[in-house]
C-alpha atoms as a PDB file:
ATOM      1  CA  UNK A   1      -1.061  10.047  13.577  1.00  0.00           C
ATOM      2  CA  UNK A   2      -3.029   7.547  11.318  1.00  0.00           C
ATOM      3  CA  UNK A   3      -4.261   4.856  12.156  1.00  0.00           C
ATOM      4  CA  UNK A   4      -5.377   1.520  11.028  1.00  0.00           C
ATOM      5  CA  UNK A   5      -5.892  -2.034  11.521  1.00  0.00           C
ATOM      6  CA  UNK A   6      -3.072  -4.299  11.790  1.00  0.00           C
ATOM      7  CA  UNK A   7      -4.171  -6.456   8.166  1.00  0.00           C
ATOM      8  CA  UNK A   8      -4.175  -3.551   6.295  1.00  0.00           C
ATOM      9  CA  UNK A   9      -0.465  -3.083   5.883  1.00  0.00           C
ATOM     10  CA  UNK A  10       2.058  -4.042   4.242  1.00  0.00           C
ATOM     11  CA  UNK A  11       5.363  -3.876   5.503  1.00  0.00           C
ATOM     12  CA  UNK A  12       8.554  -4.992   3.661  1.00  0.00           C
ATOM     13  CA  UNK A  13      10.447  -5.298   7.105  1.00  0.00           C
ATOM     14  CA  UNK A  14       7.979  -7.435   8.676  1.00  0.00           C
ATOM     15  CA  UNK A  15       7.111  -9.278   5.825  1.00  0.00           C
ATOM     16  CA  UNK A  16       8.681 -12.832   6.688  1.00  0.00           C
ATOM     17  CA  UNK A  17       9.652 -14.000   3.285  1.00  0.00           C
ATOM     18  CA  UNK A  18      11.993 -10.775   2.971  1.00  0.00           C
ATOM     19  CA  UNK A  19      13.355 -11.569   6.370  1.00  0.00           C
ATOM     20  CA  UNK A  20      17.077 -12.948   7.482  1.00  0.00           C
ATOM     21  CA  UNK A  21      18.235 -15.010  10.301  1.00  0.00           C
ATOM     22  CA  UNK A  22      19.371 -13.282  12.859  1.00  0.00           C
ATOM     23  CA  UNK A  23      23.124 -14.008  13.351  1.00  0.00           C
ATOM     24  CA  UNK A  24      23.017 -12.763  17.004  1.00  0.00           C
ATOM     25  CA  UNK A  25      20.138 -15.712  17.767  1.00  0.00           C
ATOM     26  CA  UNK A  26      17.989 -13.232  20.058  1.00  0.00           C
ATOM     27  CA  UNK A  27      15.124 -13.560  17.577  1.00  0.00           C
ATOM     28  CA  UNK A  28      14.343 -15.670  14.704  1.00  0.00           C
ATOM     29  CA  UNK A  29      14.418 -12.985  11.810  1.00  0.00           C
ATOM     30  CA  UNK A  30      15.395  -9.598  11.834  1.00  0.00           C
ATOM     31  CA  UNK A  31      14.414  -7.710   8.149  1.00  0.00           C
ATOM     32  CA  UNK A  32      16.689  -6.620   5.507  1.00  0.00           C
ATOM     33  CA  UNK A  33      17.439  -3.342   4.140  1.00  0.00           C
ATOM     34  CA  UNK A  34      15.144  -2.282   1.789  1.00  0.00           C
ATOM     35  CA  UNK A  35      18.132  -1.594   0.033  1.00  0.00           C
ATOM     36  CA  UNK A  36      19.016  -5.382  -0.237  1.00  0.00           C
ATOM     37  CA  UNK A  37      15.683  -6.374  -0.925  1.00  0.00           C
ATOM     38  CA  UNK A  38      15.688  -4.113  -4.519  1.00  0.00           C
ATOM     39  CA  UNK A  39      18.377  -4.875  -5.742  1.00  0.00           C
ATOM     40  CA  UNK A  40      17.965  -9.303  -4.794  1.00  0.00           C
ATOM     41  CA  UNK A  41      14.539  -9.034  -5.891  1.00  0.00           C
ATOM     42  CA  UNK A  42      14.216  -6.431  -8.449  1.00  0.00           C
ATOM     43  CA  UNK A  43      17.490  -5.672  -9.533  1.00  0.00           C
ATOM     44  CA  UNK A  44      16.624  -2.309  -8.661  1.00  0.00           C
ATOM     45  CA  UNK A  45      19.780   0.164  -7.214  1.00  0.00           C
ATOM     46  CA  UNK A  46      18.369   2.488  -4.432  1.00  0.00           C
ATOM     47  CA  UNK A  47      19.964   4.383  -1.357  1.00  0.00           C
ATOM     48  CA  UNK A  48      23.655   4.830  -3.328  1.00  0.00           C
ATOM     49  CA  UNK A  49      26.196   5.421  -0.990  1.00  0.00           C
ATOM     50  CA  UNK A  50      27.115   9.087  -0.985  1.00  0.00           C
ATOM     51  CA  UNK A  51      23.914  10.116  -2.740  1.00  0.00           C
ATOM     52  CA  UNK A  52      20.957  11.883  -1.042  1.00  0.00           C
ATOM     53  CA  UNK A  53      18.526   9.332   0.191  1.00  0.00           C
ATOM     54  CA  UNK A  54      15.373   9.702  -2.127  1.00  0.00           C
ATOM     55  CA  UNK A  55      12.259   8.906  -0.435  1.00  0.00           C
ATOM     56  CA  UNK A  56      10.134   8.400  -3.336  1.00  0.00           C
ATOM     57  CA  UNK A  57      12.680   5.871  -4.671  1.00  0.00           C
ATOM     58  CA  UNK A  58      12.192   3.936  -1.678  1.00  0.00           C
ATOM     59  CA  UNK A  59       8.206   4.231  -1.981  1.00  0.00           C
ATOM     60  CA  UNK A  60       8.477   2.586  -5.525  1.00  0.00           C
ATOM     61  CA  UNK A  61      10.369  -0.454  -4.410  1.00  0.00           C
ATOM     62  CA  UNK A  62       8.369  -0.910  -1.328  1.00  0.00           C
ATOM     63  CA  UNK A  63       5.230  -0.760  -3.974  1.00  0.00           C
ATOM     64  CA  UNK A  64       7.316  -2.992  -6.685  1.00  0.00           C
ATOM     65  CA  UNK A  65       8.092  -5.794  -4.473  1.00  0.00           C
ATOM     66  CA  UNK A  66       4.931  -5.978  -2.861  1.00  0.00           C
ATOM     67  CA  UNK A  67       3.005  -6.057  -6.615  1.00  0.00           C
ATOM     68  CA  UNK A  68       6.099  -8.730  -7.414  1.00  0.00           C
ATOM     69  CA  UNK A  69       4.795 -10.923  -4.583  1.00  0.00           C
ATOM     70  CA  UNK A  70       1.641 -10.031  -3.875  1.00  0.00           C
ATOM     71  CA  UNK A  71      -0.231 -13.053  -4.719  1.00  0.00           C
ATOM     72  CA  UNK A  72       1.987 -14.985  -1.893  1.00  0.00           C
ATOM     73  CA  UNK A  73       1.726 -12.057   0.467  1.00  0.00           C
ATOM     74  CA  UNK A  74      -1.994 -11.805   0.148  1.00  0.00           C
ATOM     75  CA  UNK A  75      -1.989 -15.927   1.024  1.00  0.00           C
ATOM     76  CA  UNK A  76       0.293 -15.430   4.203  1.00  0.00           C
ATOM     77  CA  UNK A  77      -2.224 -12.159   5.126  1.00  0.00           C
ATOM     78  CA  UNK A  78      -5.575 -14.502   4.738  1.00  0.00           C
ATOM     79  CA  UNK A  79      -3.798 -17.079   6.945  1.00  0.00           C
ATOM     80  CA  UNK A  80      -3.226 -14.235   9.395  1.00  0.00           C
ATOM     81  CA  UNK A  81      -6.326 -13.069   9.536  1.00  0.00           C
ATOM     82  CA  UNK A  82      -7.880 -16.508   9.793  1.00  0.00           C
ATOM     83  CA  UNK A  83      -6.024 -17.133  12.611  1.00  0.00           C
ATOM     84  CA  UNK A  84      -6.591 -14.107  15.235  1.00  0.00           C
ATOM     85  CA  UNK A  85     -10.436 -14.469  14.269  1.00  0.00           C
ATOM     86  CA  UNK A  86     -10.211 -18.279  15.089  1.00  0.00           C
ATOM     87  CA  UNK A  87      -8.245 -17.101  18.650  1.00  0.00           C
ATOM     88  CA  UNK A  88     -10.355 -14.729  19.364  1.00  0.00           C
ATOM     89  CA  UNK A  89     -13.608 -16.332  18.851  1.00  0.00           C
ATOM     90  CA  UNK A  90     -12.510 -18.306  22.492  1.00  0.00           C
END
């Protein structure tokens, strides 16, 4: 498969923001359906139930919500990145 570094993606599901408590308490966020996340945050209805799953549907509300927030996102990456270089300069 591809590969890449780590700080070059962008992943709704692990994108803390767009992440829920997890009820069960075995971690401290588990991700929400990208379902959930289109319509809360974009108003946007994908993944019907009882209609074919369209993948390029889901590819345009990943890319929405990420251009929605990406200002914020970007800020969180930096931080990231900041971080493991600061760690790993020991």
């Amino acid at each position: 498969g591809v590969t890449h570094p780590w700080y070059f993606t962008r992943d709704t599901a692990k994108y803390e923001p767009f992440m829920k408590v997890d009820p069960t308490g075995e971690k401290d966020f588990i991700p929400k359906k990208l379902k959930v996340l289109a319509k809360d945050k974009l108003g946007l209805v994908i993944q019907e139930d009882g209609v074919p799953h369209c993948p390029l549907e889901d590819a345009v509300a990943a890319l929405e919500l990420y251009k929605k927030h990406r200002t914020k996102w970007e800020k969180a990456m930096s931080y990231k990145m900041e971080r493991t270089k600061a760690i790993t300069k020991c």
